[in-house]
PDB file of N, CA and C in Angstrom:
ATOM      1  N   UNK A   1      22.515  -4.038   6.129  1.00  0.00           N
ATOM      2  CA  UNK A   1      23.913  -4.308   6.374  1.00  0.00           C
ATOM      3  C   UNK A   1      24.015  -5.003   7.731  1.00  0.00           C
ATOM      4  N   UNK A   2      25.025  -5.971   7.458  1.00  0.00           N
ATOM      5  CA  UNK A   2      25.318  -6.682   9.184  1.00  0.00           C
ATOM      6  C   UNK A   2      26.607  -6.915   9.341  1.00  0.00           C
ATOM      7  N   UNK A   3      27.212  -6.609  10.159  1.00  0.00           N
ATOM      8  CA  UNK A   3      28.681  -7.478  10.898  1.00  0.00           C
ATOM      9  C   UNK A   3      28.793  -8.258  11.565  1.00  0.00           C
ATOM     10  N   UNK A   4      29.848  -9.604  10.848  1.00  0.00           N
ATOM     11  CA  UNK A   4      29.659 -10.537  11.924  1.00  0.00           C
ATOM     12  C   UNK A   4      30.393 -10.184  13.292  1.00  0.00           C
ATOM     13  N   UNK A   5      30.015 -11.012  13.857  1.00  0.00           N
ATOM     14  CA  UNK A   5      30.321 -10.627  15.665  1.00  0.00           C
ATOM     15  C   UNK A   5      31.906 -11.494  15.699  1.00  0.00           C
ATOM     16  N   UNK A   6      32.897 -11.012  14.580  1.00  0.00           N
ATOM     17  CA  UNK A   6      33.802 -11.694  15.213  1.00  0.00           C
ATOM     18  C   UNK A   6      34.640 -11.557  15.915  1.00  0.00           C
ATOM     19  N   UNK A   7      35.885 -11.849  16.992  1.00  0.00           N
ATOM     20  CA  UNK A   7      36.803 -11.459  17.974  1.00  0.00           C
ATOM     21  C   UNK A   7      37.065  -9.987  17.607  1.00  0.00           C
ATOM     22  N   UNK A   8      37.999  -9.967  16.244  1.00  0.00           N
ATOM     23  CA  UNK A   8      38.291  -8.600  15.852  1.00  0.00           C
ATOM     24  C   UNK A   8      37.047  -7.365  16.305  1.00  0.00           C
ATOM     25  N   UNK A   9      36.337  -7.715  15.493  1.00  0.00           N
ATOM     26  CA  UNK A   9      34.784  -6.647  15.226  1.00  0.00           C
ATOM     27  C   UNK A   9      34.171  -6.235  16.401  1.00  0.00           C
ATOM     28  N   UNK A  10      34.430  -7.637  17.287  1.00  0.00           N
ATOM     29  CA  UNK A  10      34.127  -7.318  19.039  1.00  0.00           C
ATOM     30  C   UNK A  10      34.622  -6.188  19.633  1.00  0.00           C
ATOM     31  N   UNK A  11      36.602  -6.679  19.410  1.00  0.00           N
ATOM     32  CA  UNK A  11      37.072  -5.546  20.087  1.00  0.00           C
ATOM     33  C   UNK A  11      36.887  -4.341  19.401  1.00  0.00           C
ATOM     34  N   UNK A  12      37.025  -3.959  17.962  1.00  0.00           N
ATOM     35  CA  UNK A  12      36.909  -2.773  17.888  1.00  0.00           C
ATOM     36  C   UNK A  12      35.715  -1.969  18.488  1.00  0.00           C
ATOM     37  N   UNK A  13      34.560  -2.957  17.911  1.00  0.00           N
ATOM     38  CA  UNK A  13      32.980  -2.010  18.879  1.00  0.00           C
ATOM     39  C   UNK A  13      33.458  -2.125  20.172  1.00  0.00           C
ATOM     40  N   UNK A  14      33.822  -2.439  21.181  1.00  0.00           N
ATOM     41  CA  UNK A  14      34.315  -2.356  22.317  1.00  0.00           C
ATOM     42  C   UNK A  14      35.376  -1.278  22.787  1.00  0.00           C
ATOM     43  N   UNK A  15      35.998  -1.140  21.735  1.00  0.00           N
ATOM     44  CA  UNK A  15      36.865   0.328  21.967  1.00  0.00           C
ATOM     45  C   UNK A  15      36.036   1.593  21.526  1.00  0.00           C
ATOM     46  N   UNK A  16      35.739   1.306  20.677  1.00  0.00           N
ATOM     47  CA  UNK A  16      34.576   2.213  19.704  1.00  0.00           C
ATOM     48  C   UNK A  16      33.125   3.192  20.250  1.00  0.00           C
ATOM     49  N   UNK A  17      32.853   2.277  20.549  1.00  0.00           N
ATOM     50  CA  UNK A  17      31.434   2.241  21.232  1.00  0.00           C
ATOM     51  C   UNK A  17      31.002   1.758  22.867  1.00  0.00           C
ATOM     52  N   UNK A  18      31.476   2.347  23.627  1.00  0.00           N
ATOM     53  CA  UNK A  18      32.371   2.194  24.823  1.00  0.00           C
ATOM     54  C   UNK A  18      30.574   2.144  25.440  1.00  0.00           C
ATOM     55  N   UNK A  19      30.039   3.190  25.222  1.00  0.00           N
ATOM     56  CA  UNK A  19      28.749   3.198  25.874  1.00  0.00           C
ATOM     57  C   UNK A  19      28.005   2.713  25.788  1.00  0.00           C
ATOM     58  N   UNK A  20      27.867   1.112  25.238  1.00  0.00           N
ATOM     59  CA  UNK A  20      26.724  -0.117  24.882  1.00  0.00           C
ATOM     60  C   UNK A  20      27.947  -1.140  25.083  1.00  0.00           C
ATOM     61  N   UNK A  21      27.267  -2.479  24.765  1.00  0.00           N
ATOM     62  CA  UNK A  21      28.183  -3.679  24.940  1.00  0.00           C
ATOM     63  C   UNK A  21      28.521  -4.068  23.346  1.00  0.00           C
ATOM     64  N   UNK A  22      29.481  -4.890  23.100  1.00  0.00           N
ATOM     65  CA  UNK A  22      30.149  -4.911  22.068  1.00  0.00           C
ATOM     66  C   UNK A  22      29.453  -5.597  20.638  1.00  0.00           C
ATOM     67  N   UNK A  23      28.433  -6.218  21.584  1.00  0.00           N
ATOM     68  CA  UNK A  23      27.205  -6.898  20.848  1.00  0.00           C
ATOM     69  C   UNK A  23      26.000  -5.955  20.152  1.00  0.00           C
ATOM     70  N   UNK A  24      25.495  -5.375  21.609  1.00  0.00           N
ATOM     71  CA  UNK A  24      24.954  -4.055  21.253  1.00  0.00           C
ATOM     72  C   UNK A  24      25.252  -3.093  19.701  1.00  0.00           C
ATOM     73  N   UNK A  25      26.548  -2.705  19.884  1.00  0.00           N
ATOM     74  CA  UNK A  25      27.074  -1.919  18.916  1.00  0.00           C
ATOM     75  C   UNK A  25      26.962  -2.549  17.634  1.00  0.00           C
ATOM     76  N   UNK A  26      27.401  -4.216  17.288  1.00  0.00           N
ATOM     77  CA  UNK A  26      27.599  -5.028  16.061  1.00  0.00           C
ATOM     78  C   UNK A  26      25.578  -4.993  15.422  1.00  0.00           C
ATOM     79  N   UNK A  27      24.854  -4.657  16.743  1.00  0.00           N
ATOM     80  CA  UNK A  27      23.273  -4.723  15.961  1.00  0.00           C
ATOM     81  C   UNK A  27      22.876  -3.399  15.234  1.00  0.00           C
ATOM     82  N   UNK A  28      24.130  -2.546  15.527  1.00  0.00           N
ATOM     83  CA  UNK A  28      23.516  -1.237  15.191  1.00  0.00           C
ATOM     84  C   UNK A  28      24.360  -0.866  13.900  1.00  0.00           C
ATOM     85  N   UNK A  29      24.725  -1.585  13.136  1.00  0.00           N
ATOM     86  CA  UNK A  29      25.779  -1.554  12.310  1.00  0.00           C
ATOM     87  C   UNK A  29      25.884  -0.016  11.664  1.00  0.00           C
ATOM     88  N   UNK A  30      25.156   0.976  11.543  1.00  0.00           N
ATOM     89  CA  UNK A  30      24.898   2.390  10.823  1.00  0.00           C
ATOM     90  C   UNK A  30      25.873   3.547  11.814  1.00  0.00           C
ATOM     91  N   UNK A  31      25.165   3.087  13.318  1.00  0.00           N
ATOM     92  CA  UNK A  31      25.918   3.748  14.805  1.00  0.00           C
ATOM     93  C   UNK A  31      27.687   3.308  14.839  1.00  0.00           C
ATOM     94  N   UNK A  32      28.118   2.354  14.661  1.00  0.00           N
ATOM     95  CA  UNK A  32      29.186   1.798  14.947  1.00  0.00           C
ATOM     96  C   UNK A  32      30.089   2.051  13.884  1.00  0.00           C
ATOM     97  N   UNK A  33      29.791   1.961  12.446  1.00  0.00           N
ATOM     98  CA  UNK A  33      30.658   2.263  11.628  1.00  0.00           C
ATOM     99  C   UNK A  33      30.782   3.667  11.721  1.00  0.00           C
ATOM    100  N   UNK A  34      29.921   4.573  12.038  1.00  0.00           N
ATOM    101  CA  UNK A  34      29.792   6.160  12.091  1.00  0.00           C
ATOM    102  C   UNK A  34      30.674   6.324  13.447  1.00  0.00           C
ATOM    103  N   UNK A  35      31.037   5.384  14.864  1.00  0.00           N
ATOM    104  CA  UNK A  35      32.012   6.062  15.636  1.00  0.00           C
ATOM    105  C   UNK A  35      33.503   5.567  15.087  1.00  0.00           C
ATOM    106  N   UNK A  36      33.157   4.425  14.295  1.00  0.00           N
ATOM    107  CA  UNK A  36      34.769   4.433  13.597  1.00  0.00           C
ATOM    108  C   UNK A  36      35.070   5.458  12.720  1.00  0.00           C
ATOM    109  N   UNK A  37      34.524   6.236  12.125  1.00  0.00           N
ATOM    110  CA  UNK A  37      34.353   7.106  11.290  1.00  0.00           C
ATOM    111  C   UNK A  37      35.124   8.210  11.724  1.00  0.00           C
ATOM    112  N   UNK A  38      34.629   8.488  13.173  1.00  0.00           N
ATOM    113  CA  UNK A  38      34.658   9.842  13.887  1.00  0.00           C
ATOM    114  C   UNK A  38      35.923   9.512  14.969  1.00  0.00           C
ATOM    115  N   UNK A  39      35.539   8.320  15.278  1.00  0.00           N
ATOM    116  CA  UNK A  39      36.539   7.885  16.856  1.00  0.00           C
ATOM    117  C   UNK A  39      37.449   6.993  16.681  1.00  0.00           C
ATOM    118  N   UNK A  40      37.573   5.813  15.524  1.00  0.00           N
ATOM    119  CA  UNK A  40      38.422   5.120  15.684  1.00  0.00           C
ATOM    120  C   UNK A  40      39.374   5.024  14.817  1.00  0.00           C
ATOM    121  N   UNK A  41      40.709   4.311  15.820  1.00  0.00           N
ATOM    122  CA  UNK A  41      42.087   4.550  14.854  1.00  0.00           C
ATOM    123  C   UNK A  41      42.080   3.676  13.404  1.00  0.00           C
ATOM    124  N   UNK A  42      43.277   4.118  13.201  1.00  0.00           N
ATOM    125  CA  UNK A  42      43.700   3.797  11.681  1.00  0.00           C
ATOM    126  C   UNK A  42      43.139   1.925  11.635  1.00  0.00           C
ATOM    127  N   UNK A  43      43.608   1.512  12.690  1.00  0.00           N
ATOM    128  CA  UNK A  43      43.550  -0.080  12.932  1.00  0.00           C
ATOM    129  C   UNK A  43      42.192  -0.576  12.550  1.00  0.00           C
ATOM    130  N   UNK A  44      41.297  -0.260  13.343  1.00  0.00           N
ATOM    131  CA  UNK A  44      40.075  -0.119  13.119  1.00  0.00           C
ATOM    132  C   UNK A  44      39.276   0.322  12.278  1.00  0.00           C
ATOM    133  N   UNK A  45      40.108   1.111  11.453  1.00  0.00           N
ATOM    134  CA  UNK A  45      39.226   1.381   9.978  1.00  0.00           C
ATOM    135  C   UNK A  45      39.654  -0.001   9.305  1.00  0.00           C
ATOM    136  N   UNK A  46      41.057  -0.195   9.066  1.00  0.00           N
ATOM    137  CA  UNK A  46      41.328  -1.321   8.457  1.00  0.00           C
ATOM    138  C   UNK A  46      40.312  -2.502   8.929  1.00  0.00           C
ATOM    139  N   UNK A  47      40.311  -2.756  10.363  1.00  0.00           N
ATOM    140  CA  UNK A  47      39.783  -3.854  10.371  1.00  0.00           C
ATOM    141  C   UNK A  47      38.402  -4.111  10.273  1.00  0.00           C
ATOM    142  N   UNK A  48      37.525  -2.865   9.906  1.00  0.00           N
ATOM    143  CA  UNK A  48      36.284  -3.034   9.552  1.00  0.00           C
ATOM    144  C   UNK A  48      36.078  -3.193   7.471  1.00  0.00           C
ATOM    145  N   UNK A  49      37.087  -2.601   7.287  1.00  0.00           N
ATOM    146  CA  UNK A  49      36.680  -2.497   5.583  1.00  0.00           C
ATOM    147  C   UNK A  49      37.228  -4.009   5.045  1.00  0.00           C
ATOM    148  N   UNK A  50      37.639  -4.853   6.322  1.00  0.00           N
ATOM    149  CA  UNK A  50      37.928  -6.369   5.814  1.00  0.00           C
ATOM    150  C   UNK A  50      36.411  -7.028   6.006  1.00  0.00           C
ATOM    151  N   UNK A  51      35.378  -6.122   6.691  1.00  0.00           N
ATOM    152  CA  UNK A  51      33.954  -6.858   7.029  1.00  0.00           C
ATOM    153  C   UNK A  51      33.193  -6.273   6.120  1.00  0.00           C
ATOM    154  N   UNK A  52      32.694  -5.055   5.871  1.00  0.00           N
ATOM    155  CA  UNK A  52      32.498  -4.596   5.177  1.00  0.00           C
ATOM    156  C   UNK A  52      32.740  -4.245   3.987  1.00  0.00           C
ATOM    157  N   UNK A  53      31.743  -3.447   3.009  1.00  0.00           N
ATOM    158  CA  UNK A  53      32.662  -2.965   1.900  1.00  0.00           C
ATOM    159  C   UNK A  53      32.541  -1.359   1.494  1.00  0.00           C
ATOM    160  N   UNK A  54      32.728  -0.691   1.173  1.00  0.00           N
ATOM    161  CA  UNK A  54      33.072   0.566   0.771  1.00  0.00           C
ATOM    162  C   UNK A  54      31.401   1.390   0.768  1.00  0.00           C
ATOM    163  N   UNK A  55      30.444   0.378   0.061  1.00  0.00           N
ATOM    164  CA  UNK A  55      29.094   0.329   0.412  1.00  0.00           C
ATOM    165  C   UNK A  55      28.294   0.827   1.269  1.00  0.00           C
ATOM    166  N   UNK A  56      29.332   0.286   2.340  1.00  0.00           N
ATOM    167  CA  UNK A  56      28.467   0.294   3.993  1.00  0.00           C
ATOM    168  C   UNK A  56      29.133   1.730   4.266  1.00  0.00           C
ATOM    169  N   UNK A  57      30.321   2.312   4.081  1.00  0.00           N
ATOM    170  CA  UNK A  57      30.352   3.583   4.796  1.00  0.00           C
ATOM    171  C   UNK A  57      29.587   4.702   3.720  1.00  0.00           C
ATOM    172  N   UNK A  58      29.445   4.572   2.393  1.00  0.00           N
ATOM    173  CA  UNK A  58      28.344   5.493   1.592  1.00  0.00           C
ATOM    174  C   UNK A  58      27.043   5.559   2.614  1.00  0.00           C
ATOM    175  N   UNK A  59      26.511   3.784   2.704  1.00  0.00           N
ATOM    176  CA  UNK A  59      25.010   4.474   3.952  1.00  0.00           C
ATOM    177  C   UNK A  59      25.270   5.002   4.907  1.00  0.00           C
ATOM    178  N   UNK A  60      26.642   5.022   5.670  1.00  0.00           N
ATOM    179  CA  UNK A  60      26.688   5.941   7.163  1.00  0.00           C
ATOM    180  C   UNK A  60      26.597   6.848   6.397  1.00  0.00           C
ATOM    181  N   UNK A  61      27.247   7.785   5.996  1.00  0.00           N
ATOM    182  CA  UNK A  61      26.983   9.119   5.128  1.00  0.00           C
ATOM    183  C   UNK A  61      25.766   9.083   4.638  1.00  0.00           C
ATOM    184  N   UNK A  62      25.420   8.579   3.991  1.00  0.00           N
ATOM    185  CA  UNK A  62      24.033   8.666   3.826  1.00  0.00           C
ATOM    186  C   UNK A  62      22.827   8.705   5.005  1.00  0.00           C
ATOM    187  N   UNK A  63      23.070   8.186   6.330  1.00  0.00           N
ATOM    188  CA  UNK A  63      22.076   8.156   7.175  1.00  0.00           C
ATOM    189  C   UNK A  63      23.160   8.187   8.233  1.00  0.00           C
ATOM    190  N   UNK A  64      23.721   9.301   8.116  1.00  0.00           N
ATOM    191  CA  UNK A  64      24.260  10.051   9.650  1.00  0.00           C
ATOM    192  C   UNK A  64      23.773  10.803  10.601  1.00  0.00           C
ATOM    193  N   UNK A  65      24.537   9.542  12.358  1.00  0.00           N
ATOM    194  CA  UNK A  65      23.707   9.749  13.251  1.00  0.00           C
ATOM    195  C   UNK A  65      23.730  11.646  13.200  1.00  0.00           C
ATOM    196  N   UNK A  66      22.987  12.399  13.559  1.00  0.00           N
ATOM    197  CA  UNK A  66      22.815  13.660  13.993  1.00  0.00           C
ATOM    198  C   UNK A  66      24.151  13.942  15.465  1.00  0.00           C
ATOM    199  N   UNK A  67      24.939  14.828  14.868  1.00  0.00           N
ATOM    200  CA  UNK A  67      25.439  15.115  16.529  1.00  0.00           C
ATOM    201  C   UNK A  67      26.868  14.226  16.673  1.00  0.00           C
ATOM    202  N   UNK A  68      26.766  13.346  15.653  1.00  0.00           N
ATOM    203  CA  UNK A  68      28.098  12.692  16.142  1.00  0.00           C
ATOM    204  C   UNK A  68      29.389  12.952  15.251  1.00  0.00           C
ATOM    205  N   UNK A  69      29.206  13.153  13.945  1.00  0.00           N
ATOM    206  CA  UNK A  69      30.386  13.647  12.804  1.00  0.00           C
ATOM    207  C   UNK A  69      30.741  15.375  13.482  1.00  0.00           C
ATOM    208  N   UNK A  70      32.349  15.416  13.956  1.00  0.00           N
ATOM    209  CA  UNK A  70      32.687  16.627  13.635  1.00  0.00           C
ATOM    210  C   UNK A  70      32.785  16.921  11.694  1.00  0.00           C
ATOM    211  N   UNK A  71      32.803  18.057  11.370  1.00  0.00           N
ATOM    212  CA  UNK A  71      33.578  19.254  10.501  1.00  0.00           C
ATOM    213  C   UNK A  71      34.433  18.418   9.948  1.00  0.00           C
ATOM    214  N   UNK A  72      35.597  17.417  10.814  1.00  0.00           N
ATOM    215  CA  UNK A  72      36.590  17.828   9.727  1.00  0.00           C
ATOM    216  C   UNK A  72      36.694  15.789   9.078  1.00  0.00           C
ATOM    217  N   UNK A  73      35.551  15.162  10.113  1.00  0.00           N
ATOM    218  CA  UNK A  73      35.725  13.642   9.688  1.00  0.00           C
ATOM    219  C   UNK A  73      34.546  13.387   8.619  1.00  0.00           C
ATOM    220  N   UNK A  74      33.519  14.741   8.674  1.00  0.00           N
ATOM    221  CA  UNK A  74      32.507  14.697   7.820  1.00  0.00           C
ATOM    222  C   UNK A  74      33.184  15.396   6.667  1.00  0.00           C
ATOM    223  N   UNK A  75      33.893  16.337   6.346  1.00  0.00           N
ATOM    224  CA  UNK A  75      34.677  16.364   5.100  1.00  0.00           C
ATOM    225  C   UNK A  75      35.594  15.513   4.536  1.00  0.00           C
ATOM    226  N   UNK A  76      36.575  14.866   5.561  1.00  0.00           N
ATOM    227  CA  UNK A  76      37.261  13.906   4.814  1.00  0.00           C
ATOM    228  C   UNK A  76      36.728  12.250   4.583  1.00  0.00           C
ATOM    229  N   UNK A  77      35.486  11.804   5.566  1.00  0.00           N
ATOM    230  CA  UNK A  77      34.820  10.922   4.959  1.00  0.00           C
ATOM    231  C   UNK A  77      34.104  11.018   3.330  1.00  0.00           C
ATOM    232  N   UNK A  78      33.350  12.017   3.229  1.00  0.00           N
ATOM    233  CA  UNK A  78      32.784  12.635   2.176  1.00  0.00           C
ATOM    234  C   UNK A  78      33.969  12.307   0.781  1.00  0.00           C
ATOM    235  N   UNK A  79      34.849  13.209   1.136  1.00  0.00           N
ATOM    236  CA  UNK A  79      35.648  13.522   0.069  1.00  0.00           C
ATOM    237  C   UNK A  79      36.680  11.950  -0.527  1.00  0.00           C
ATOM    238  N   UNK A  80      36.682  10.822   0.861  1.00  0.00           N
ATOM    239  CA  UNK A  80      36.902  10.222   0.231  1.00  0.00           C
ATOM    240  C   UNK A  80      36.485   8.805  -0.709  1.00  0.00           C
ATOM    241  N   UNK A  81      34.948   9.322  -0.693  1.00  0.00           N
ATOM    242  CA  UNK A  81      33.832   8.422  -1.236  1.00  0.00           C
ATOM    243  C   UNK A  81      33.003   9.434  -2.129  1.00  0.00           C
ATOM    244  N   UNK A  82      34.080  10.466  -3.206  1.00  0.00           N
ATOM    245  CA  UNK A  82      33.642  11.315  -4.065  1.00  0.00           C
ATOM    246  C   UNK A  82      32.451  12.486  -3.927  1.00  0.00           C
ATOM    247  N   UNK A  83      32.888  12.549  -2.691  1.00  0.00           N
ATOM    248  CA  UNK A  83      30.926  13.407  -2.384  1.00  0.00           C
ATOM    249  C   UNK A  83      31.613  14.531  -2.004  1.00  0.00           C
ATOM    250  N   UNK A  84      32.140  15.792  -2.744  1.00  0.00           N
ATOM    251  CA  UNK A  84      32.739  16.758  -2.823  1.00  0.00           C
ATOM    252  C   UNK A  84      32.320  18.145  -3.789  1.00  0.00           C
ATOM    253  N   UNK A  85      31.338  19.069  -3.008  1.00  0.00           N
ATOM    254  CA  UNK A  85      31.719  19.290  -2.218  1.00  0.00           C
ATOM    255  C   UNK A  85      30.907  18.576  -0.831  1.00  0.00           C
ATOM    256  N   UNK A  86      31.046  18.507   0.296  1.00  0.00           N
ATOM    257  CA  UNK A  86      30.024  17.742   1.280  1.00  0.00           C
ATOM    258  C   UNK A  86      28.704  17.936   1.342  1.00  0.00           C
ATOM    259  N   UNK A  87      27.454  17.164   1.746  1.00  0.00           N
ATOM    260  CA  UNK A  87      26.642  17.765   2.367  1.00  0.00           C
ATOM    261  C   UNK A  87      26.635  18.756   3.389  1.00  0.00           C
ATOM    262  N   UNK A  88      25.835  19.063   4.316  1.00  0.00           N
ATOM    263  CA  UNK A  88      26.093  19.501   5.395  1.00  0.00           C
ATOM    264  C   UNK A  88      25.989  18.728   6.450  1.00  0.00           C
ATOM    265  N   UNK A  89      26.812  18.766   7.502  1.00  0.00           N
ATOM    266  CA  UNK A  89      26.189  18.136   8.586  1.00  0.00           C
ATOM    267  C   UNK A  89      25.137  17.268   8.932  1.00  0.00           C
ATOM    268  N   UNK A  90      24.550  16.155   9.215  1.00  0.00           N
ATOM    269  CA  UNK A  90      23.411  16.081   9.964  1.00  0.00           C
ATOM    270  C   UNK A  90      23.194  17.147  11.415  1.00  0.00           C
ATOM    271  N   UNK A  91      21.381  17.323  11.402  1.00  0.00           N
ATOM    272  CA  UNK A  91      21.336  18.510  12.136  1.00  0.00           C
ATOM    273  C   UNK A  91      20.421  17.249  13.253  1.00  0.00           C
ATOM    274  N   UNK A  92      20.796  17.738  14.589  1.00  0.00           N
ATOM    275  CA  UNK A  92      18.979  17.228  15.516  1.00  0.00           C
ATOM    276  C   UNK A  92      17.904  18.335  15.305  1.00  0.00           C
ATOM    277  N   UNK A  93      16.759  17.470  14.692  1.00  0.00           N
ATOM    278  CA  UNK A  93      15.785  18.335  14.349  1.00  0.00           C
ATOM    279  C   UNK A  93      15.076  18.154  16.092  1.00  0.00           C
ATOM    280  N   UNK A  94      14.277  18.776  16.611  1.00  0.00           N
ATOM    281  CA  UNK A  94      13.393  18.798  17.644  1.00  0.00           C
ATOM    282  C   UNK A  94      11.954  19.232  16.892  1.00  0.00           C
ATOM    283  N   UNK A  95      11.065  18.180  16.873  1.00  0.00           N
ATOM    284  CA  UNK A  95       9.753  18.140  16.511  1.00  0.00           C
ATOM    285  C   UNK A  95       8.501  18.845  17.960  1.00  0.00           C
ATOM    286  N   UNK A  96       8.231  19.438  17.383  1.00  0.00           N
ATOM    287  CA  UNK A  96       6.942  19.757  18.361  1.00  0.00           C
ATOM    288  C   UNK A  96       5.654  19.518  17.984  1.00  0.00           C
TER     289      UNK A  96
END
């Protein structure tokens, strides 16, 4: 999956993803749709599902970062891409 880097997509990873640069965020396309997920407004959902398609937020759910979905954006993401009842959480595993 990729997003183009356009004005819109800029600013939202730029509001979004405050802690990398706006470019940064558009390479990580899995990270960025997962803080719109969790962090960004209504606006910003809209203006990503005009780049994307419905597709791309099944793989965030599918390969969610660890640590970043609360409880209640990981149930209502889930539930509204038929995956009911949820998985659980992603966990951070620590390997030794």
């Amino acid at each position: 999956m990729s997003i183009e880097p356009t004005p819109e997509m800029l600013s939202v990873a730029k509001r979004v993803v405050w802690f990398m640069s706006p470019e940064e965020a558009l390479a990580r396309p899995i990270l960025l749709l997962a803080h719109v997920m969790t962090r960004g407004l209504l606006e910003d959902v809209v203006a990503v599902r005009r780049f994307v398609g419905p597709e791309a937020f099944r793989q965030v759910l599918d390969a969610a970062p660890p640590g970043l979905f609360d409880a209640r954006s990981w149930a209502y993401w889930n539930l509204m891409y038929d995956r009911w009842p949820p998985p659980p959480l992603p966990e951070r595993r620590m390997e030794l």
